[in-house]
Each structure stands twice: as C-alpha cells, then as structure tokens.
Protein backbone atom coordinates (compact mmCIF):
# COMPACT_ATOMS: atom_id res chain seq x y z
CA UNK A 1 -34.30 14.90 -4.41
CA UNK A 2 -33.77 14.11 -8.04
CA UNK A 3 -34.23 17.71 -9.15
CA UNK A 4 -32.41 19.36 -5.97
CA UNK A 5 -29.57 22.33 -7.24
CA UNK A 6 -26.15 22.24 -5.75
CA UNK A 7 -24.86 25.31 -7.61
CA UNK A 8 -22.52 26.13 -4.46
CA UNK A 9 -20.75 22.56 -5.40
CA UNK A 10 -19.66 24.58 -8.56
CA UNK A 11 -17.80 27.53 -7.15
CA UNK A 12 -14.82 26.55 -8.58
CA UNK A 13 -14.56 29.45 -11.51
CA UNK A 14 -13.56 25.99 -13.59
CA UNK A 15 -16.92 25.57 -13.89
CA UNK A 16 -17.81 28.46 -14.82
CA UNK A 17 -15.55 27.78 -17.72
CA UNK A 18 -16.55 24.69 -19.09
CA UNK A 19 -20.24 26.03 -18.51
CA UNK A 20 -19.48 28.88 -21.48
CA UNK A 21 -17.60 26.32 -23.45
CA UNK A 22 -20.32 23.94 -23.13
CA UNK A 23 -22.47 27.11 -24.70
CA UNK A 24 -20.33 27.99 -27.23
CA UNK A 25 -20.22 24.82 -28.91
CA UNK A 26 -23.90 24.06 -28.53
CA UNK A 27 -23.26 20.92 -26.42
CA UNK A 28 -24.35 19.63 -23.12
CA UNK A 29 -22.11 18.88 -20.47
CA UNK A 30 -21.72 17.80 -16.71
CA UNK A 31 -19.81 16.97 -14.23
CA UNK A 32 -19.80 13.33 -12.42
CA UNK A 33 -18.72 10.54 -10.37
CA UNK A 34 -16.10 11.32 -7.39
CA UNK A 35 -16.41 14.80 -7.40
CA UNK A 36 -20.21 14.67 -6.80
CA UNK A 37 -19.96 12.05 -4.24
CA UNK A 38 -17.62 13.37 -2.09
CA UNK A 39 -19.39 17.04 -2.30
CA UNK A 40 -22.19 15.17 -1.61
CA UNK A 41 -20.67 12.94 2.08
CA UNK A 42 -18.99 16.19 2.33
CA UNK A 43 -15.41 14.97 1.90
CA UNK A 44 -12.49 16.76 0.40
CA UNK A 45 -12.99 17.23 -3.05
CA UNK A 46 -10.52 15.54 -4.95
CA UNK A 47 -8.54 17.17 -7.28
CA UNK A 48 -9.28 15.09 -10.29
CA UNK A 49 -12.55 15.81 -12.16
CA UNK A 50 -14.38 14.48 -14.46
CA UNK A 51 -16.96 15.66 -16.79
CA UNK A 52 -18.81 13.92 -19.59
CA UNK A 53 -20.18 15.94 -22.77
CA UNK A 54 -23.22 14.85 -24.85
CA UNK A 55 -20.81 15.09 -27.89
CA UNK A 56 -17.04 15.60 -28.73
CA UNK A 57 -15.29 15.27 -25.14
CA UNK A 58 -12.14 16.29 -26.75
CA UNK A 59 -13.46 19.05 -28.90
CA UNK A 60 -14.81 20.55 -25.31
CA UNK A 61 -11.22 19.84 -23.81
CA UNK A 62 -10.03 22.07 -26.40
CA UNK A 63 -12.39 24.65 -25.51
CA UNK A 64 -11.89 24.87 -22.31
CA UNK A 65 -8.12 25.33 -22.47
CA UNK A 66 -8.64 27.84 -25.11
CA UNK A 67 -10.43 29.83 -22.60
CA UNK A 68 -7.69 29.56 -19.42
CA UNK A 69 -5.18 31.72 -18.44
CA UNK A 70 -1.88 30.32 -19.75
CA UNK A 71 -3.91 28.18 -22.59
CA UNK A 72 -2.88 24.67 -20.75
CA UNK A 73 -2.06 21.95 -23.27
CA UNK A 74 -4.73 19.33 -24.01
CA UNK A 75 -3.35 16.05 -23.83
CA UNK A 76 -5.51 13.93 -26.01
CA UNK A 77 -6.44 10.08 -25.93
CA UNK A 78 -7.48 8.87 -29.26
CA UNK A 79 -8.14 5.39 -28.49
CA UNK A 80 -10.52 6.23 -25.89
CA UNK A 81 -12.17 9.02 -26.97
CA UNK A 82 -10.99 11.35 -24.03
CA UNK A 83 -8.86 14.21 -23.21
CA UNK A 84 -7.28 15.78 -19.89
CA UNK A 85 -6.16 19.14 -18.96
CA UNK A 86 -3.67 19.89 -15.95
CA UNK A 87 -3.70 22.88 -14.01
CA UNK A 88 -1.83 23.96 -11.17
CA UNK A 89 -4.32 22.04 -8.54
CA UNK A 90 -6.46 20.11 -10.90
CA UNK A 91 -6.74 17.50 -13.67
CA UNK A 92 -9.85 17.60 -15.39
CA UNK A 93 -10.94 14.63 -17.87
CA UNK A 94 -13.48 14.88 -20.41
CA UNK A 95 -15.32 11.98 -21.90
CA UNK A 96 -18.34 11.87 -25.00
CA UNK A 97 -21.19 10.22 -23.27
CA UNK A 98 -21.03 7.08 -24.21
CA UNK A 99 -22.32 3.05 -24.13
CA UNK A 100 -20.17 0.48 -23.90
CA UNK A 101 -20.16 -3.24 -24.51
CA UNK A 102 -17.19 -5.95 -23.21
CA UNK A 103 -16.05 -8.93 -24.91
CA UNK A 104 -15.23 -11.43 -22.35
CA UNK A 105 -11.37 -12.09 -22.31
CA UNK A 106 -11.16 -8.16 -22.07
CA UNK A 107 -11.24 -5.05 -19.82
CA UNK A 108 -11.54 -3.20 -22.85
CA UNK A 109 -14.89 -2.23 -24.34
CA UNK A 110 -16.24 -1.66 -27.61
CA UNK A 111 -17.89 2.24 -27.26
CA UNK A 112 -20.63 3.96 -29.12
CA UNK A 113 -21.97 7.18 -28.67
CA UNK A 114 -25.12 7.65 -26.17
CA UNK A 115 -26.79 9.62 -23.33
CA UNK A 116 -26.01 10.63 -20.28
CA UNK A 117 -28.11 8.16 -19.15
CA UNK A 118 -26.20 5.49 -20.96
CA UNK A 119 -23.02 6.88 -19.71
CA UNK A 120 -24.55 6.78 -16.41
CA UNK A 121 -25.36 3.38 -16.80
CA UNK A 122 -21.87 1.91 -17.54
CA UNK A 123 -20.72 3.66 -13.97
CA UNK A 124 -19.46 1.12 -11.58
CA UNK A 125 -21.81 2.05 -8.83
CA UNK A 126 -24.90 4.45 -8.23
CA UNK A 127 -23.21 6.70 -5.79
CA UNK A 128 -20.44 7.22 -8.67
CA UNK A 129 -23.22 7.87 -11.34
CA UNK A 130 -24.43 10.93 -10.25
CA UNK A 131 -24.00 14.13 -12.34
CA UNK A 132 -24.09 18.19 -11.58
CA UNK A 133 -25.42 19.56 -14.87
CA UNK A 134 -22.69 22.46 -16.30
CA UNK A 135 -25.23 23.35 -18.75
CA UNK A 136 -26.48 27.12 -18.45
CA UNK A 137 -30.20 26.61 -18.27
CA UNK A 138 -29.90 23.99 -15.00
CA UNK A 139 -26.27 24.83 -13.93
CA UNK A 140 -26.16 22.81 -10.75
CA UNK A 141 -28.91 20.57 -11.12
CA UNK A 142 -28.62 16.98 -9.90
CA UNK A 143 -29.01 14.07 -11.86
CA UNK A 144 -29.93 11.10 -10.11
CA UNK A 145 -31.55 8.39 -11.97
CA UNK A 146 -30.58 5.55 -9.85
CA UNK A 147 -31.17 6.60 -6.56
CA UNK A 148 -27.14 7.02 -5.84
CA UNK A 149 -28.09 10.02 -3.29
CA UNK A 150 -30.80 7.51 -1.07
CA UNK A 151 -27.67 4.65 -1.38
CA UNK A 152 -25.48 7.62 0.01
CA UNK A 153 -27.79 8.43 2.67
CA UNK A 154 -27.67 4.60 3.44
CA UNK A 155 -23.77 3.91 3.07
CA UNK A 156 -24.05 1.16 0.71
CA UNK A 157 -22.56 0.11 -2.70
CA UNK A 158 -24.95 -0.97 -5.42
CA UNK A 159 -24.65 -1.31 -8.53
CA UNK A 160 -26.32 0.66 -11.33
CA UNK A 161 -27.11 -2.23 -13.67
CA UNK A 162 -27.30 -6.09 -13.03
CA UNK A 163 -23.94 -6.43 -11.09
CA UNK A 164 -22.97 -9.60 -12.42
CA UNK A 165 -22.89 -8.04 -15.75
CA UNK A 166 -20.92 -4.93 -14.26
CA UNK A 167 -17.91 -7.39 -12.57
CA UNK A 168 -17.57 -9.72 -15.25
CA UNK A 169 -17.26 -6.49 -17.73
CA UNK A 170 -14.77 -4.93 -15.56
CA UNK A 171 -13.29 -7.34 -12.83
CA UNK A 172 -11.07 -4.66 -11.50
CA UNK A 173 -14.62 -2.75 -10.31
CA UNK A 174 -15.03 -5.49 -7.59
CA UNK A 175 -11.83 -4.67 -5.77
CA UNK A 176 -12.75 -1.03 -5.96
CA UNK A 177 -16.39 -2.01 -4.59
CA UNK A 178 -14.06 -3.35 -1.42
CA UNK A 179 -11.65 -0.41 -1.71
CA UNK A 180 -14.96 2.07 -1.47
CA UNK A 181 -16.66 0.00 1.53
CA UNK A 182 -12.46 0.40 3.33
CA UNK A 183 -12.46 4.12 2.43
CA UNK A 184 -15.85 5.09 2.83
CA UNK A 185 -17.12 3.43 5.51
CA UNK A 186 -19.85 2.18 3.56
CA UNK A 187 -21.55 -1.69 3.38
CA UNK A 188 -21.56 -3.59 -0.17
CA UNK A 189 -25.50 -4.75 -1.24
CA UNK A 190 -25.48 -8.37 -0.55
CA UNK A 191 -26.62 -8.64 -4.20
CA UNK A 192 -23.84 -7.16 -5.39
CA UNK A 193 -21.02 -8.79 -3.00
CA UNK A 194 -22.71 -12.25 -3.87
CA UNK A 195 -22.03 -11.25 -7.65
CA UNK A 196 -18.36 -10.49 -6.43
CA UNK A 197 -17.89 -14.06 -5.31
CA UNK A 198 -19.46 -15.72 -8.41
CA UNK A 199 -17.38 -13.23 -10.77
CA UNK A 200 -14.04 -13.66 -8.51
CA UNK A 201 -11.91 -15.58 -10.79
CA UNK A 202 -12.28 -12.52 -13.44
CA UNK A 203 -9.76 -10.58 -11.60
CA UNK A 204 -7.05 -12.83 -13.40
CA UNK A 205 -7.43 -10.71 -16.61
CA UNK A 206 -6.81 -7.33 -14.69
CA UNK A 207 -3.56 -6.19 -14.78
CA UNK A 208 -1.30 -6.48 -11.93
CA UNK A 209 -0.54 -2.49 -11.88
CA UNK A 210 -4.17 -2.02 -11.44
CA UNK A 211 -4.63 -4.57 -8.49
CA UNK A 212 -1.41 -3.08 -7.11
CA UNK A 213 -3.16 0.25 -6.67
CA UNK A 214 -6.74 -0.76 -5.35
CA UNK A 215 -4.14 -3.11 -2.93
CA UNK A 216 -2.38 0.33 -1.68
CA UNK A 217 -5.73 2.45 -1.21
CA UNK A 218 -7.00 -0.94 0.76
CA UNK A 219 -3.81 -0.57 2.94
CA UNK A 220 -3.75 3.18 3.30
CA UNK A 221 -7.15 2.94 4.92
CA UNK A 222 -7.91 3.89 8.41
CA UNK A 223 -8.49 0.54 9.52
CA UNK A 224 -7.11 -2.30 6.53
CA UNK A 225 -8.50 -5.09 7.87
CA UNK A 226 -12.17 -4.21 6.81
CA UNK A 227 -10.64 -4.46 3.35
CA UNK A 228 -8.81 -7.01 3.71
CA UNK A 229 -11.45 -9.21 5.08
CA UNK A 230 -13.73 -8.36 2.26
CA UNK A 231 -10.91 -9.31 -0.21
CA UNK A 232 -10.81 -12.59 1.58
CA UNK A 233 -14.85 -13.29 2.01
CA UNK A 234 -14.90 -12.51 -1.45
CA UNK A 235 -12.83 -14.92 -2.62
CA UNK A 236 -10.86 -12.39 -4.74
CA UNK A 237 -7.48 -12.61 -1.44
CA UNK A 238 -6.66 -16.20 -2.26
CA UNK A 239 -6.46 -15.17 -6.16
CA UNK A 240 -4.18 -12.03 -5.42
CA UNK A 241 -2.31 -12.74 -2.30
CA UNK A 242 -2.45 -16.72 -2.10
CA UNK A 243 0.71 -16.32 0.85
CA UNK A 244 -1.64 -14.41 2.83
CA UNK A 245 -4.58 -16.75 3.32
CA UNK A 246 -2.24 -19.40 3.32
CA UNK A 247 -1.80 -18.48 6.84
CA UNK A 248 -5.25 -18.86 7.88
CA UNK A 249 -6.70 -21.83 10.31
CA UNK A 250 -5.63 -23.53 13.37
CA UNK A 251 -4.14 -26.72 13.54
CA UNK A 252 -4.20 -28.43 16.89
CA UNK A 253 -1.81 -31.66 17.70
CA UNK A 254 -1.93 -33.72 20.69
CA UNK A 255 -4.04 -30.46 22.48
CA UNK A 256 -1.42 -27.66 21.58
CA UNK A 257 -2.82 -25.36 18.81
CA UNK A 258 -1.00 -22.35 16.98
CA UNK A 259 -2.78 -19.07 16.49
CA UNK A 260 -4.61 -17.93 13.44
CA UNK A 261 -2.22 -15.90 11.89
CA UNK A 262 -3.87 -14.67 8.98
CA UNK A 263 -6.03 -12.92 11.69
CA UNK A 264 -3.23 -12.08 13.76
CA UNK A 265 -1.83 -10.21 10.58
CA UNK A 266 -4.60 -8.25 9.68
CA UNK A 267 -4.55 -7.20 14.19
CA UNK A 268 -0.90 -6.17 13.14
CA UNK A 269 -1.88 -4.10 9.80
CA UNK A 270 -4.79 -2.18 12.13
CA UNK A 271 -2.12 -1.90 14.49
CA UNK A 272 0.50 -0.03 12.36
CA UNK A 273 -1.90 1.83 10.63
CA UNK A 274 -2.70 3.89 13.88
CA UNK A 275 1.01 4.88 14.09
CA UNK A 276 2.09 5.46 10.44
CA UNK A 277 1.13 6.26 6.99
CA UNK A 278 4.31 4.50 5.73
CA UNK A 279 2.62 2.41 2.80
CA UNK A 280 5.89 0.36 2.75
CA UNK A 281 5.84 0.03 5.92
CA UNK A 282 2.67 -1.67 6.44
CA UNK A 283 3.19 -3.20 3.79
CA UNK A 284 6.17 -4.84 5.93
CA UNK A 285 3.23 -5.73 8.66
CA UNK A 286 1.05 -7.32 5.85
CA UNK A 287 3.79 -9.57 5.00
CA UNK A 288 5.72 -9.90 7.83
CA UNK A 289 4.64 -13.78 8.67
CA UNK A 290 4.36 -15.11 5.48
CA UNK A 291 7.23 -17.10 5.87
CA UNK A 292 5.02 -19.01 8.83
CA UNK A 293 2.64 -21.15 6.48
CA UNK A 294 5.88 -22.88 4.64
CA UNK A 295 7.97 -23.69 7.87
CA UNK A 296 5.26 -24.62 10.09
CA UNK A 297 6.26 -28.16 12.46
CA UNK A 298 4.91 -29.81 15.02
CA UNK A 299 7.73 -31.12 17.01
CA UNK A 300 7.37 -32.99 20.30
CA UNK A 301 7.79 -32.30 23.12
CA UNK A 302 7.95 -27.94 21.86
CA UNK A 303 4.86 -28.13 19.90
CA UNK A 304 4.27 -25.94 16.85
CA UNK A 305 7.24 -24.23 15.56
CA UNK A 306 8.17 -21.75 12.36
CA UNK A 307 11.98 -21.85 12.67
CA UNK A 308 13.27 -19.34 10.15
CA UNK A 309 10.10 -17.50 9.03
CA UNK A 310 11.68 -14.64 9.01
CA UNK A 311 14.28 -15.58 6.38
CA UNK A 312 11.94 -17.43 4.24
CA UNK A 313 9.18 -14.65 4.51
CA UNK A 314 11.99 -11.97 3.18
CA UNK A 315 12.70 -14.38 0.19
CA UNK A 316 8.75 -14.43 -0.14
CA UNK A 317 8.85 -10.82 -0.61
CA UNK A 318 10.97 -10.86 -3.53
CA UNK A 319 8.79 -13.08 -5.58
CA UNK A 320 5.84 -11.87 -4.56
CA UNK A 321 6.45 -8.26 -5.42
CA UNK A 322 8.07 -9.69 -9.12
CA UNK A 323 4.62 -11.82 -9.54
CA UNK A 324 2.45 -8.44 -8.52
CA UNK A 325 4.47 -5.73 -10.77
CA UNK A 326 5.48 -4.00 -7.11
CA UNK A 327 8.52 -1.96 -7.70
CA UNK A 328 12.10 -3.91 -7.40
CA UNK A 329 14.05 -1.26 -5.70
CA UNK A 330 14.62 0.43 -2.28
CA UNK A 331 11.16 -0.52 -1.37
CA UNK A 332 10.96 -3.94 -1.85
CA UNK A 333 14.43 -4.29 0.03
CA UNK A 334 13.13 -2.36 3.09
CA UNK A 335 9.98 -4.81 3.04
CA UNK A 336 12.52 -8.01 3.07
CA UNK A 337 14.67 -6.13 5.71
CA UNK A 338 11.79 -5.76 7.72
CA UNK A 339 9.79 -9.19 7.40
CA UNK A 340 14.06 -10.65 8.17
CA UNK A 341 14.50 -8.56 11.12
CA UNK A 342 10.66 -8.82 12.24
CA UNK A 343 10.94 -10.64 15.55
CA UNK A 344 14.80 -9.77 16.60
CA UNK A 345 13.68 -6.51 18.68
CA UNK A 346 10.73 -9.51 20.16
CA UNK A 347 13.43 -11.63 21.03
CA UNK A 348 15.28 -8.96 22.92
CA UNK A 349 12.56 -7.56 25.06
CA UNK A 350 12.09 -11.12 26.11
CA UNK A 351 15.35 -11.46 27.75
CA UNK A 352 18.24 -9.45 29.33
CA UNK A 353 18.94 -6.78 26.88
CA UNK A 354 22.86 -6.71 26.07
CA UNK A 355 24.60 -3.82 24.59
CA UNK A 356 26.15 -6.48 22.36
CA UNK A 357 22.57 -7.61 20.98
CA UNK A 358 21.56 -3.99 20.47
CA UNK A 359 24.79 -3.06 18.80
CA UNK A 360 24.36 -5.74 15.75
CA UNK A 361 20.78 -5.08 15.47
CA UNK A 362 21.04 -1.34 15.23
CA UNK A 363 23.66 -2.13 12.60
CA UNK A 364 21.54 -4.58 11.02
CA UNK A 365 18.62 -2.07 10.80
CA UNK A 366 20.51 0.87 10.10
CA UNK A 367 18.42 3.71 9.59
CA UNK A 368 15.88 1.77 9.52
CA UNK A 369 15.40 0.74 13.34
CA UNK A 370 12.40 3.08 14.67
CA UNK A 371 10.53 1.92 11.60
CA UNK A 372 11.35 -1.72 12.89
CA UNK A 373 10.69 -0.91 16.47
CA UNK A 374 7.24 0.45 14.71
CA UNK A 375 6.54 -3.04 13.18
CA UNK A 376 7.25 -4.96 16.32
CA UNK A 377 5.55 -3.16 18.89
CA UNK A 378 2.52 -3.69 16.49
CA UNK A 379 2.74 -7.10 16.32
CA UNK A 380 1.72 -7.57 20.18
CA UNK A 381 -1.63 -8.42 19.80
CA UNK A 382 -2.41 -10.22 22.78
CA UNK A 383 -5.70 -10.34 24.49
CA UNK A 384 -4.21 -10.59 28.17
CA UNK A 385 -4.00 -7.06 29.67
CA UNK A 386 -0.94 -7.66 31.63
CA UNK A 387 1.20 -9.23 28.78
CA UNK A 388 -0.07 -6.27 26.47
CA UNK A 389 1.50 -3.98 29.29
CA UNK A 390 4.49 -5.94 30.15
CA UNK A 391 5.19 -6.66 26.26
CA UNK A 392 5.15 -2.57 26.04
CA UNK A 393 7.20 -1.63 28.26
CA UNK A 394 10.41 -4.24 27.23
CA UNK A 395 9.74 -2.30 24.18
CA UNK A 396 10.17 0.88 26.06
CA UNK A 397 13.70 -0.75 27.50
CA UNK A 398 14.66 -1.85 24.27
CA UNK A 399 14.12 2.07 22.86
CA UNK A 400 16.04 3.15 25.67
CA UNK A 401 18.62 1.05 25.36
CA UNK A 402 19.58 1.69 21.42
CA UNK A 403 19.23 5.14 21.81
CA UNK A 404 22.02 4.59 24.77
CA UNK A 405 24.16 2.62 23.00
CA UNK A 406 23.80 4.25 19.69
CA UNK A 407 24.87 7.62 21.57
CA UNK A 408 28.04 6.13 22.86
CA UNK A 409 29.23 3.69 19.72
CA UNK A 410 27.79 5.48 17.14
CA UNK A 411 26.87 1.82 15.10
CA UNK A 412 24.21 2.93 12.91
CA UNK A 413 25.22 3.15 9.16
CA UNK A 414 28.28 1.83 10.86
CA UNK A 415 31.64 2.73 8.70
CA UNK A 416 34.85 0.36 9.91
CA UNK A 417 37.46 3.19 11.21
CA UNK A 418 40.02 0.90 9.24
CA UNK A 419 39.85 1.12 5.79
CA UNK A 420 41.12 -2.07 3.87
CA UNK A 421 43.84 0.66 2.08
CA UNK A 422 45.52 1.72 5.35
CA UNK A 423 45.49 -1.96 6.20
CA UNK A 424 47.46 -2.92 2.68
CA UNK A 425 49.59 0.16 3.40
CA UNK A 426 50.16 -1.19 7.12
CA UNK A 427 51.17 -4.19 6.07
CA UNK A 428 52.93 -4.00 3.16
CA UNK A 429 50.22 -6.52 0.90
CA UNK A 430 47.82 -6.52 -2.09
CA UNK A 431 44.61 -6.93 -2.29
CA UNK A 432 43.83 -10.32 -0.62
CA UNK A 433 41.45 -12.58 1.83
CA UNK A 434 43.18 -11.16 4.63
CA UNK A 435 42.47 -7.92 4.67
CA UNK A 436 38.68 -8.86 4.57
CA UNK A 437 39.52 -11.70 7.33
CA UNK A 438 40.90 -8.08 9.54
CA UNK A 439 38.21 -5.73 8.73
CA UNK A 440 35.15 -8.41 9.66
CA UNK A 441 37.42 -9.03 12.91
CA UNK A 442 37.65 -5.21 13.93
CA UNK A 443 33.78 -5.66 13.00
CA UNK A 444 32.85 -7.91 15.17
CA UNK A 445 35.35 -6.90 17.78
CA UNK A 446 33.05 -3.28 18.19
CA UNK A 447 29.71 -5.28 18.09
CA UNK A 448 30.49 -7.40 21.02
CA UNK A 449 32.04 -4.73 22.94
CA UNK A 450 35.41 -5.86 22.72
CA UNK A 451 36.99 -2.35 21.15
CA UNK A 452 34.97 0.52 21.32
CA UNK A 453 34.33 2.27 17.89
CA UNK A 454 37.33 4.68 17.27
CA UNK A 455 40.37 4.48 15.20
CA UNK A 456 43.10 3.76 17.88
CA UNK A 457 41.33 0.91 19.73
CA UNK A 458 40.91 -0.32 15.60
CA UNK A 459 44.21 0.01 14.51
CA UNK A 460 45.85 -1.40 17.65
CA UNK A 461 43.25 -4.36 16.72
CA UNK A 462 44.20 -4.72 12.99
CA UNK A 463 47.70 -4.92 14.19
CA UNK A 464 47.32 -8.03 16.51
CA UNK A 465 45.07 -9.57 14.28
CA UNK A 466 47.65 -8.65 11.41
CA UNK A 467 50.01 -10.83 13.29
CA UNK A 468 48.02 -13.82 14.21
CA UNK A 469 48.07 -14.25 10.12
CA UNK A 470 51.73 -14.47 9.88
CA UNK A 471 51.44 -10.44 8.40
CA UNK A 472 54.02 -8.16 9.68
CA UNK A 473 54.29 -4.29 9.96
CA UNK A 474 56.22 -2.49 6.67
C-alpha cells in the first residue's frame, strides 16, 4: 500500500504547476494532510491545500505564482516560515519541511529544518500525515510511513508520535481529535483519548478564537452530540463550557426527580440539527437551558422547579459569549432572544391558544418566530409515543394560528400606527411621559385585541386615552 500511485488525485492542472516549479528549483515537494485524506474516504476535496517542500516553502510559493495566469500575489508569513496563494477556488499553503519542538506554556514551537518524515511526524494524526509526492520522477506516489491509510480503512484517530507528547505540544489538537471523530465518523484510539484526559487542562493556553472554531465544526456536525459527548468524557466540556455540564445529574427529593438535562440538551442539539444548518441557531438549542442549573428548587408540594430559566439563561449568554471571544452583535442577541423566548411557544401549545398570546409573542419574536418555533418543536424529546405526537401537533395549532393572526393584524416587526409626533401635534404638548404612557396604551390595546391594528381604531384610542390624562385636543 505504501508505494500505491494516486496520480488521478492530481488532476487538478495546479499540480501540474507546482510539479515544474518543484523542478525548476531543484527541490522536492508534496502535497499532504486534508487533501489526501479526504481523496482518500472519497470526500469532497476541500479547497484549501497544503503542500510541504524539502526546502524554501516560500521561495516555491513564489514560483508557483510566477507560473499562473494572472501572476496571483504571494502573501508571505515570515514568522512561520510559510506562504499562501489564493486563486479563484483555492488557497494553497506552502510550508519547508520542518521539526518542531514546544516549550510548555506555549502553542508556539521552536522550528528547524528537516524531512518529510520529520514534518510528517509533527502531524496531529496519521490519517493527516500522509503525502502525494509532486515530484516528477514519482508524481503521485503515496507516502505512508505510519500506516494513516490501514487507520483510514479502520476509522480511527491515532496519533503519529507518543500522543501525550502531541496534546501537551498542541492542546488545541485534542479538540480537533473530537471534531474529526464528529465529522468523520471515525473512533479515537483509546491510547490516544486516554492521553486527551490526562492532557485536558492544556486547553487553557489555547486561545478562545481557536476553541470557538473546533466548537462550531463540533456543532455543524450531522449529529453534535457525538462531539459533544466526547468533549465531556474527555474532560476538556467542563473546562470550555462549565454552564453546560453544570446541568448534568439527577437529583431526586422525597421520590420526585428532574430530568438530566445536560442529556436532554444534547437530544435537542441532534434534534435541530436535522432541520437546520443555522449555526446560531443551534447554538440557541445548545444553550437554551442553561439558565436551569442556577434556579433549580425543590419546593413542596410542586417538586423541582426552574422559575425564570429562561431569563437567567439569556443573561448567561451574554457572558458566556464575552468569556469565549463569540461575536457581540446580532448573533449573540438572537441566541439571548431565543434561550428568553425558549419555552413561550411550549407554554402555548399546552393550553387554549389565544389570539392575544400569539399576538405578543409574534411581536416578541419578530422575524424571528419560525426559527423559534424551530427551537421548540426540538426540544420535545420525550420517550412516550403519544406525548411525542400530541406535543407535535399543538405545535402544528400554534403554526396555524400565528400565521392566522399574523395575516389579519399584521404584528410582526410591529410599527405603532401613531407616531409620538402626531400625538404632540394632536395635543398641543412637548416631548413628555405622556406621550410614551399613549403609545404603550395603543400597544397593548392591539395585542390584546382590544383595537385592531389600523390608524383610525389608533387615533380614536390616543384620543380617549389623551383625555383620561387631563390632555385636550389643540
């Protein structure tokens, strides 16, 4: 196997190029890691490559662009000995074969020049250390020296090198070894995950950005619970996520016990992840009963309770995505909206479903009701098949219902049909309480279906109310 050619993996006439480059400047070359691998479980290929020259990478970068059509620019990388060039549908890296050594309060190695077998060495794992030779006298020839193509043929993740030494040199490779069992399908050696959990407080010198993105390929999985449970197993979930597995255990008082919901969570983020590829959004499910491990009471005679999870999870959010570098913007506020609203559209499929109780939570969820509606009917996890069906089709009432009452009072991004100028104008005043005292009033007049949502029924409204405060007409 170890001499096997794969010259139809190198069709790409990108190859072809780096292969008379490689020539010119009397160097070897090849490429390696993902690109092989996936060629080789016959995945897409992803557009990034990489390629690692016996020599100057950057010099060969330079070479290479020479030779394109266009002459891309090489962007160079001093520091770390590497260059990239973008193309219209690729970005190809090129590294010097190289060895590396770590000092321990670093991610950062000291490099020296070596092999390919060196650089094969410092890989994270075997089935990311295989190489297809560029070179013109084996073009296409696969280099294999540990066994990454048997561990392939096996689905499992071993390191190439002791993997103790591997994690504690780069921390941030254990959450990819999780990330590649989630994406791949593929089991981690029990060598190897054992090393995880011995090296699992080294993740806390890995930058939050970097955990952040193994965290969204984890949740962008098929199914994110086989990450996530490795993350927890591993001992690395409490480290990075400490609100999650906070949830986890059963408590039982008296003979009434709560449910496990950090397993009920991870039922949720399977759940979602059949019906959307919103990352925020399951993000949202990840998070959405957070707020449960801080409020939990036993209270006699109701048993277990979590009053206001909902509004302590959203307030969660915001520190949590501050502590993990997630980004402070739209996102994180759709998150909180989501974990706040979480079990309102629960609450209504439980009981009579009023067009008043639609109304405010279409306008509390905006445009963002169907991905709330997505959220809930995820979180029905229950075992009993006539609950599952019953639970479902509330849900179905509950769609029914806001698309009904959205059709005739038009509430979503809901825009008062009094303005607070016409009611200054109307009543001769300045800017004051009262005109926010008449605009919340014509508010919640249209929410409870006391005016319907036009501008007569409002200003007749703002009138009467106008006059309750002592205002009168100019």
């Amino acid at each position: 196997m170890k001499n096997q050619n794969y010259k139809e993996a190198l069709n790409l006439p990108i190859f072809k190029t780096i292969s008379e480059a490689t020539d010119e400047l009397a160097l070897d070359s090849y490429v390696i890691g993902g690109f092989v691998r996936d060629y080789l479980l016959q995945r897409n290929i992803p557009k990034d490559i990489d390629v690692v020259a016996i020599g100057s990478g950057i010099d060969l970068a330079k070479q290479v662009a020479a030779k394109l059509p266009g002459k891309p620019t090489v962007q160079v990388f001093k520091n770390f000995g590497t260059a990239m060039i973008k193309t219209a549908d690729l970005e190809i890296e090129f590294v010097g074969a190289r060895k590396e050594s770590y000092d321990r309060g670093s991610r950062k190695p000291a490099v020296e020049n070596g092999t390919l077998e060196d650089d094969q060495l410092r890989r994270d794992f075997t089935v990311n250390a295989m190489a297809f030779s560029l070179n013109k006298r084996n073009f296409g020839e696969l280099l294999d020296p540990f066994s990454g193509i048997a561990d392939l043929e096996a689905s499992i993740l071993r390191t190439p090198t002791n993997p103790d030494i591997t994690f504690s040199d780069d921390p941030l490779r254990m959450m990819r070894a999780i990330r590649f069992a989630a994406q791949l399908h593929f089991v981690i050696d029990t060598e190897a995950f054992q090393a995880i959990k011995r090296n699992c407080e080294r993740i806390r010198i890995v930058s939050k950005e970097r955990i952040v993105d193994e965290l969204n390929k984890i949740l962008l999985t098929e199914k994110p619970s086989v990450g996530f449970l490795l993350l927890y197993q591993s001992g690395l979930l409490p480290i990075i996520l400490p609100e999650l597995t906070a949830l986890q255990g059963i408590e039982e008082i008296e003979g009434q016990r709560h449910k496990d919901n950090f397993y009920h969570t991870l039922e949720v983020v399977d759940n979602i992840a059949q019906n959307t590829d919103d990352l925020w959004l399951r993000w949202a499910a990840l998070l959405h009963d957070i707020g449960k491990a801080p409020t939990k009471k036993f209270q006699e005679p109701v048993g277990w309770t979590f009053h206001g999870h909902e509004f302590v999870g959203s307030k969660m959010v915001y520190k949590l995505f501050k502590r993990m570098c997630l980004p402070l913007n739209e996102k994180m506020k759709f998150v909180q909206k989501m974990v706040l609203l979480s079990s309102r559209p629960i609450v209504l499929s439980q009981d009579i479903v009023t067009d008043s109780a639609v109304r405010r939570l279409i306008f509390d969820a905006g445009e963002d009701i169907e991905s709330l509606m997505i959220l809930c009917e995820a979180d029905i996890t229950t075992k009993n098949p006539n609950r599952f069906k019953k639970y479902h089709q509330n849900f179905k009432a509950v769609r029914l219902k806001i698309e009904e009452v959205e059709t005739r009072d038009h509430v979503r991004n809901f825009q008062p049909p009094v303005s607070g100028e016409l009611i200054m104008e109307t009543f001769g005043i300045s800017p004051s309480k009262e005109i926010g005292i008449i605009k919340d009033a014509i508010k919640e007049a249209i929410l409870e279906g006391i005016i319907p949502n036009e501008y007569e029924a409002a200003f007749q409204y703002m009138l009467e109310k106008g006059h309750e405060l002592g205002l009168k007409k100019s």
